[in-house]
C-alpha atoms as a PDB file:
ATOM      1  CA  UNK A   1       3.322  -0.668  17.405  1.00  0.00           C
ATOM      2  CA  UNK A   2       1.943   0.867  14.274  1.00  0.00           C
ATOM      3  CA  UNK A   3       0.413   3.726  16.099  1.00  0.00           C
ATOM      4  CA  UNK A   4       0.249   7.338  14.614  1.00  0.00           C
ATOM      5  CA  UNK A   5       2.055   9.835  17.206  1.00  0.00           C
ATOM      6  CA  UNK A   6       1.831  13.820  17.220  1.00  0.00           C
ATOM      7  CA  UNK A   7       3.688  15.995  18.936  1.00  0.00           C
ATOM      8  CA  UNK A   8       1.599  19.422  19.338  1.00  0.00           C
ATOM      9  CA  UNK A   9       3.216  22.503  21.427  1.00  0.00           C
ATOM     10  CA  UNK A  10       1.079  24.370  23.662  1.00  0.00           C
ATOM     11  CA  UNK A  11      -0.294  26.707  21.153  1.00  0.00           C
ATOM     12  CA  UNK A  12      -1.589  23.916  19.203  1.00  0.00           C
ATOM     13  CA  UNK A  13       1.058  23.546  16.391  1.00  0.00           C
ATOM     14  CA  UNK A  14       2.309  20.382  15.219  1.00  0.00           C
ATOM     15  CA  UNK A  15       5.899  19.884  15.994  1.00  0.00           C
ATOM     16  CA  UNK A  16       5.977  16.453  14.093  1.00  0.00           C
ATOM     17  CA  UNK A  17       4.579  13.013  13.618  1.00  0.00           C
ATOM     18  CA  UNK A  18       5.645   9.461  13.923  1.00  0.00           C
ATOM     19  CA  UNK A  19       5.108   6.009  13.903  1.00  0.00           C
ATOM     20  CA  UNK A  20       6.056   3.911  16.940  1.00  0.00           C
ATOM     21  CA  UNK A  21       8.103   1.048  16.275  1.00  0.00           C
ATOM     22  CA  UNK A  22       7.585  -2.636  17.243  1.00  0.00           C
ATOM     23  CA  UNK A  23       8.227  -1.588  21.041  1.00  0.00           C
ATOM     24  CA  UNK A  24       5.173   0.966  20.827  1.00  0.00           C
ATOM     25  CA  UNK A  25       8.005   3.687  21.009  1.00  0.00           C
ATOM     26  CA  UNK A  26       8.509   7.304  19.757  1.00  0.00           C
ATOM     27  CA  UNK A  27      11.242   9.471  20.323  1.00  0.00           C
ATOM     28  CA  UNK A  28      10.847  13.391  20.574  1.00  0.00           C
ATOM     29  CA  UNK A  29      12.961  16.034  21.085  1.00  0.00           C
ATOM     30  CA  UNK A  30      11.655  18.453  23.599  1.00  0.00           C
ATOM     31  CA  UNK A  31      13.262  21.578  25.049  1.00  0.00           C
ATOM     32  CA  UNK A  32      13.176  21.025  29.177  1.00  0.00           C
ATOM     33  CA  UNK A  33      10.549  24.399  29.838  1.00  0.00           C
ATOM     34  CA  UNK A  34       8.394  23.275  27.272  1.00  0.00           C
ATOM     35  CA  UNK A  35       4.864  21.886  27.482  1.00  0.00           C
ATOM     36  CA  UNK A  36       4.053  19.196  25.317  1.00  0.00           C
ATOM     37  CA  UNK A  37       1.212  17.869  23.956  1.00  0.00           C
ATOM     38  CA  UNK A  38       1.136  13.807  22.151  1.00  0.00           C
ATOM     39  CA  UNK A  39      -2.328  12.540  20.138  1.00  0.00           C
ATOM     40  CA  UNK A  40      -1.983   9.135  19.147  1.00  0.00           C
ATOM     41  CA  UNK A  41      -4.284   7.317  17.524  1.00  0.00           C
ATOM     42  CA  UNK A  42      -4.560   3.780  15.734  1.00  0.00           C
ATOM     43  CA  UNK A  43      -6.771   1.934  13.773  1.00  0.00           C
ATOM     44  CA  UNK A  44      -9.438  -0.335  16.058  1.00  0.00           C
ATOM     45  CA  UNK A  45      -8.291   1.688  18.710  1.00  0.00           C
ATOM     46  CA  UNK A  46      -9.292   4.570  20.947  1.00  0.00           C
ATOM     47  CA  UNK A  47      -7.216   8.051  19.915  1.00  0.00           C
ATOM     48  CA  UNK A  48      -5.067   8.618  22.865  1.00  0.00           C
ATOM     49  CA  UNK A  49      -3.524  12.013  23.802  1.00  0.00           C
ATOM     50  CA  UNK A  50      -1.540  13.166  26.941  1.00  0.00           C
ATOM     51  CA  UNK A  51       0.274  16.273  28.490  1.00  0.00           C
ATOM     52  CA  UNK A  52       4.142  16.089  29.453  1.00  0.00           C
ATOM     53  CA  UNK A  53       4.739  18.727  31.679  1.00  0.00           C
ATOM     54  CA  UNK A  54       8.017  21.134  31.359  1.00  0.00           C
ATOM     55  CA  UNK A  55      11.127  18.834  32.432  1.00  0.00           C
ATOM     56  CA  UNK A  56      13.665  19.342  35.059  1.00  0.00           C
ATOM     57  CA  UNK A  57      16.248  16.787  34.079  1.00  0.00           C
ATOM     58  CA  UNK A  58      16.406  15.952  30.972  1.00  0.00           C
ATOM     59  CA  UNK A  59      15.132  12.969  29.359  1.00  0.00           C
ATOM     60  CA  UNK A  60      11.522  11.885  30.349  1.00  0.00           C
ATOM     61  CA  UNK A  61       9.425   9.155  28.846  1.00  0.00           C
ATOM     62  CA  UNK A  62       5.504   8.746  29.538  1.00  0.00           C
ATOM     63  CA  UNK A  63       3.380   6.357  28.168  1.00  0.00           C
ATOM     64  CA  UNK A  64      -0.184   6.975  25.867  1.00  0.00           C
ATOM     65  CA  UNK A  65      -2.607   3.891  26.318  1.00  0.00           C
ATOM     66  CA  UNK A  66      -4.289   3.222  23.777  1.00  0.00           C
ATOM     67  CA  UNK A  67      -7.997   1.119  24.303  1.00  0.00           C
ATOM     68  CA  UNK A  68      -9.218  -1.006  21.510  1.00  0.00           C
ATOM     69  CA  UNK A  69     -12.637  -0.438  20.294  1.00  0.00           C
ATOM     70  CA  UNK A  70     -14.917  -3.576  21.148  1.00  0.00           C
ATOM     71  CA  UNK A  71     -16.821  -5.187  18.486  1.00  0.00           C
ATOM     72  CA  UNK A  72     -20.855  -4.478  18.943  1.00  0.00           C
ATOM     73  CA  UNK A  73     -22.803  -7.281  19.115  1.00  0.00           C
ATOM     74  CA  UNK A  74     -26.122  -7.038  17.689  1.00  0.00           C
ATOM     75  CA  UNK A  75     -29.352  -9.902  17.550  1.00  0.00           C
ATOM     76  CA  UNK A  76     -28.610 -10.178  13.786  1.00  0.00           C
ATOM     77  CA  UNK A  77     -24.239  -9.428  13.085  1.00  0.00           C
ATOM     78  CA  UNK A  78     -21.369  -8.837  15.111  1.00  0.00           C
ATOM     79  CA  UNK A  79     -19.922  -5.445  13.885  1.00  0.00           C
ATOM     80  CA  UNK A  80     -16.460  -4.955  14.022  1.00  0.00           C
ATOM     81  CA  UNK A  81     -14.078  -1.948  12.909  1.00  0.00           C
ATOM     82  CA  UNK A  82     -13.118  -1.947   8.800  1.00  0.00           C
ATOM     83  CA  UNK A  83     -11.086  -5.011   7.621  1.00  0.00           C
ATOM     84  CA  UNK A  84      -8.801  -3.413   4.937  1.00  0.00           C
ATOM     85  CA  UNK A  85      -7.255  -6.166   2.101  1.00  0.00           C
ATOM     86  CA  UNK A  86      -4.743  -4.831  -0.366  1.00  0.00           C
ATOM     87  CA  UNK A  87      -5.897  -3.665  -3.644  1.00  0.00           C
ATOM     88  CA  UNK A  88      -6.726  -6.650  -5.926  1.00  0.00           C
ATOM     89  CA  UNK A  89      -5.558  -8.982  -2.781  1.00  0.00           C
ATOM     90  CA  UNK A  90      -7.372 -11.500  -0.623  1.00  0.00           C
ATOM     91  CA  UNK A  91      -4.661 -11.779   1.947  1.00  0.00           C
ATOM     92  CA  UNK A  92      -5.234 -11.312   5.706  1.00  0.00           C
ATOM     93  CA  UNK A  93      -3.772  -7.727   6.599  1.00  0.00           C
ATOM     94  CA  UNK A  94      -1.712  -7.472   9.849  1.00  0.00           C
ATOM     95  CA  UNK A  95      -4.911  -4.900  10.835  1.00  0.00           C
ATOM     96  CA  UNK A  96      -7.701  -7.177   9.419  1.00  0.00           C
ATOM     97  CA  UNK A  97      -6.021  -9.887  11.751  1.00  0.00           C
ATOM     98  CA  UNK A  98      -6.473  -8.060  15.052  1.00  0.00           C
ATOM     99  CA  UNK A  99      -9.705  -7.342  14.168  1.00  0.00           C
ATOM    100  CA  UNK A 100     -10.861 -11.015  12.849  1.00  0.00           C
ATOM    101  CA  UNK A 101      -9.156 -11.655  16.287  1.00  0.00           C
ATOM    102  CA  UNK A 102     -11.606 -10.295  18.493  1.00  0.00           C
ATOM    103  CA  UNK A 103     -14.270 -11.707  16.107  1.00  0.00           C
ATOM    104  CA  UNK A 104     -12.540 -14.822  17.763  1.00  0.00           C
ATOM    105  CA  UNK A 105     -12.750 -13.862  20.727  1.00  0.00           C
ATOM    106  CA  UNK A 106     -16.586 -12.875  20.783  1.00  0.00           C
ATOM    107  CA  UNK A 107     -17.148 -16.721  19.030  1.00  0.00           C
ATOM    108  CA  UNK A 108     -15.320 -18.127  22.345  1.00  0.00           C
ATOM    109  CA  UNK A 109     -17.352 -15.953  24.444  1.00  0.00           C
ATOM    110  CA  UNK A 110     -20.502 -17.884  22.803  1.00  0.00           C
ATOM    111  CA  UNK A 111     -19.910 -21.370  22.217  1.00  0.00           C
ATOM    112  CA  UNK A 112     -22.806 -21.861  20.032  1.00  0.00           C
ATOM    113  CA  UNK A 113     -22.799 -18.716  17.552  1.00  0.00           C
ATOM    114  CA  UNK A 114     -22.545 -18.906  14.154  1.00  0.00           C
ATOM    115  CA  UNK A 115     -21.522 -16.811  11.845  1.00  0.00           C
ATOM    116  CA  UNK A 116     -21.566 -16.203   7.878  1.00  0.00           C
ATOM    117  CA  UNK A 117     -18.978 -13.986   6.869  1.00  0.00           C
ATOM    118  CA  UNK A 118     -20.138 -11.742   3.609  1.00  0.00           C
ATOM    119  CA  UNK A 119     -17.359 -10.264   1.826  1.00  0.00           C
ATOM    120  CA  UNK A 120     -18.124  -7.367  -0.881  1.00  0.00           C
ATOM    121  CA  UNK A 121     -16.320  -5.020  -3.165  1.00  0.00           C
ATOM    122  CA  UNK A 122     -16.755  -1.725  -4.877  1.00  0.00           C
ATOM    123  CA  UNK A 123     -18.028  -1.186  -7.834  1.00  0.00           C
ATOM    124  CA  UNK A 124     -15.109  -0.704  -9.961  1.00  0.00           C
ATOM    125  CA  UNK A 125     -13.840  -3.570 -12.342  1.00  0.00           C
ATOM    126  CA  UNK A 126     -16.371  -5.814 -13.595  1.00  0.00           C
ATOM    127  CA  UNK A 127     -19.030  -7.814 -11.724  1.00  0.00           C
ATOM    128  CA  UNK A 128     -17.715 -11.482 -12.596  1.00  0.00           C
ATOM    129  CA  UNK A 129     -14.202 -10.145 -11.200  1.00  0.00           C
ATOM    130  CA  UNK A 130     -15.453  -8.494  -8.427  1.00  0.00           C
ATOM    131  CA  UNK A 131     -17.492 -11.548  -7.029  1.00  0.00           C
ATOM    132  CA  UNK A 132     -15.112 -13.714  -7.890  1.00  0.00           C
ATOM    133  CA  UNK A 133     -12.480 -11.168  -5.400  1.00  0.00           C
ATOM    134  CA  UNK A 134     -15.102 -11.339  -3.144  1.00  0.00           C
ATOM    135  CA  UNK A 135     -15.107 -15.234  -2.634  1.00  0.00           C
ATOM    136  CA  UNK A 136     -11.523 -15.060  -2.547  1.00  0.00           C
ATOM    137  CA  UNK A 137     -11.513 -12.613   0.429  1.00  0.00           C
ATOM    138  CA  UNK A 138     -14.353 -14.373   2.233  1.00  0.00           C
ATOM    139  CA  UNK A 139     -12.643 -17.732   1.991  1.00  0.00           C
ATOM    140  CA  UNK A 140      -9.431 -16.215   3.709  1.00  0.00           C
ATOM    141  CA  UNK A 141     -11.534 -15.182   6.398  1.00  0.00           C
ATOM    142  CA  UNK A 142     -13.096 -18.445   7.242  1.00  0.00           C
ATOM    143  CA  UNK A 143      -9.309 -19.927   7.148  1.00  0.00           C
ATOM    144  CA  UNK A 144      -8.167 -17.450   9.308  1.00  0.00           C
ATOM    145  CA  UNK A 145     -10.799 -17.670  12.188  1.00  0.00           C
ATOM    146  CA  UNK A 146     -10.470 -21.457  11.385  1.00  0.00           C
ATOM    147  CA  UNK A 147      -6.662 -21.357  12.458  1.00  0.00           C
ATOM    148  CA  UNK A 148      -7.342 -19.590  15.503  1.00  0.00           C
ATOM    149  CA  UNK A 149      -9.472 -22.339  16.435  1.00  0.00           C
ATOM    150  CA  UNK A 150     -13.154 -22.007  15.340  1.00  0.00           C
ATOM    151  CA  UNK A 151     -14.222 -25.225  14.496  1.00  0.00           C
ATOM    152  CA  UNK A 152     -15.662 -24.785  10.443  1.00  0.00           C
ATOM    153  CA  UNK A 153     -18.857 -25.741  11.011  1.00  0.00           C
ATOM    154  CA  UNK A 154     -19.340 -22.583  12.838  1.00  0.00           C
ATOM    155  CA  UNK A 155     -18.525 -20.217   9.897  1.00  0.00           C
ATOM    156  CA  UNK A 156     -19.154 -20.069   6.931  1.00  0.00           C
ATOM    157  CA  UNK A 157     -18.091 -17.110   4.042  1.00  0.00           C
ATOM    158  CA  UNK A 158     -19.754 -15.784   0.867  1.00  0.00           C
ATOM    159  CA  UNK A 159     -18.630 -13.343  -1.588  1.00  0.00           C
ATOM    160  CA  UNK A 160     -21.024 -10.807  -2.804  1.00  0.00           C
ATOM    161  CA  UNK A 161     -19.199  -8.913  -5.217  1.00  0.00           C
ATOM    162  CA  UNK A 162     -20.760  -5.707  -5.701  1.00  0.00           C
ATOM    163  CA  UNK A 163     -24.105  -7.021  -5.536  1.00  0.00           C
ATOM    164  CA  UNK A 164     -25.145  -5.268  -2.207  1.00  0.00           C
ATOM    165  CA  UNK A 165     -23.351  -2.140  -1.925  1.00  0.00           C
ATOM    166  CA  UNK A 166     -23.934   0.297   1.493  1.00  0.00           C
ATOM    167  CA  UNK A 167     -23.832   3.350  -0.549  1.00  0.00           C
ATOM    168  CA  UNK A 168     -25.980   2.246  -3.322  1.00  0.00           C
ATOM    169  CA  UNK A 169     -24.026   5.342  -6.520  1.00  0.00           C
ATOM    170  CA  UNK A 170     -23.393   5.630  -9.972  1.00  0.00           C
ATOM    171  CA  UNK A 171     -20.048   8.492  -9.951  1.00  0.00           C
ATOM    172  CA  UNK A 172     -18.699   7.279  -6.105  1.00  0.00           C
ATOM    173  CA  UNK A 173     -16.718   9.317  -4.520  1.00  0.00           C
ATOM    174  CA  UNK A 174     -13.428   7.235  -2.818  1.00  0.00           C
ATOM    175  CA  UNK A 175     -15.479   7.342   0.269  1.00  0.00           C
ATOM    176  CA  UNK A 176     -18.547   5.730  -1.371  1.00  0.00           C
ATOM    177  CA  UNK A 177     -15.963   2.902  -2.595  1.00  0.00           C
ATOM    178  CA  UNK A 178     -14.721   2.327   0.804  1.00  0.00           C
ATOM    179  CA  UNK A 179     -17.951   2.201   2.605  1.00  0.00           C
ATOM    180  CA  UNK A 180     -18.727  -0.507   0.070  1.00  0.00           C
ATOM    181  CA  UNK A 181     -15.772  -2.272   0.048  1.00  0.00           C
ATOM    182  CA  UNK A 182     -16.139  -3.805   3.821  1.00  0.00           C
ATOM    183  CA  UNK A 183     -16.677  -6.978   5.524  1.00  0.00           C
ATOM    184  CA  UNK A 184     -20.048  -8.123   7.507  1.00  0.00           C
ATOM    185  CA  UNK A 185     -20.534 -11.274  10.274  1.00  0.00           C
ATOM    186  CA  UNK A 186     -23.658 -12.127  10.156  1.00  0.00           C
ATOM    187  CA  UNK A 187     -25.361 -13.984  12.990  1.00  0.00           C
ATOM    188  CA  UNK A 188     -26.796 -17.440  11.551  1.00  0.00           C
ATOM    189  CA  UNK A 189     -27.550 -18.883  15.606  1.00  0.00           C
ATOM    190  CA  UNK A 190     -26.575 -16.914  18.919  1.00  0.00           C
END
């Protein structure tokens, strides 16, 4: 569900875009002695695409799998993709949950790792807000990986404000913001 679907004739011109529903289903409507092409793509996961050939009776459905990107474990953090919160929010996103889920996931794999979760913002509003943001955002982390069933002791979160940013700028562009606003796991013990 949630995915981003294109429908792209054979000359490479977009004949429309949706979003597949809870099922993981679009519908298109495709003449029979046409050649399509579908690109979907999703975020934490691989872009799919795949060819339907020309149709001889009607209605035809195929299927685009889509392959989540793995989290990269490293000797000092466990990188995973972007964890997105709302503007001014420190709320678990449906997409920062299936990523904080395979942060779960790599925790089960090793028993004994332990993690401190940074949190930091951009640089706009002030610093005392921003850190304060921060520690809201890192404390729903630790809750979150809590409920899945990390035990506490093994992670701990810390907001950082704008302290550290990635893209160290004065006039940042939205991408500079974004690139700073971001999440990092740290590896405390392996």
């Amino acid at each position: 569900s949630g995915a981003s679907v294109s429908f792209v004739d054979q000359k490479g011109k977009s004949k429309g875009n949706q979003e597949s529903n809870d099922m993981g289903e679009v519908k298109f409507g495709v003449a029979c002695d046409e050649i399509a092409n579908f690109n979907a793509t999703r975020v934490g996961y691989q872009n799919g695409t795949v060819t339907m050939p020309k149709s001889k009776n009607g209605a035809q459905s195929i299927v685009i799998n889509l392959t989540p990107i793995q989290p990269i474990i490293t000797e000092t953090e466990v990188i995973l993709q972007p964890i997105y919160f709302e503007y001014n929010q420190s709320n678990i996103t449906a997409q920062g949950a299936e990523e904080l889920d395979k942060l779960v996931k790599v925790m089960n794999q090793y028993p004994t790792m332990v993690i401190d979760a940074k949190s930091h913002t951009d640089s706009r509003g002030s610093d005392s807000y921003n850190l304060k943001l921060s520690e809201r955002r890192a404390k729903a982390t630790v809750q979150y990986i809590v409920s899945k069933g990390i035990s506490k002791e093994r992670i701990t979160g810390s907001g950082m404000g704008e302290t550290q940013p990635k893209t160290p700028c004065t006039a940042c562009t939205e991408e500079e913001h974004a690139q700073n606003r971001r999440s990092e796991f740290l590896i405390i013990k392996k």
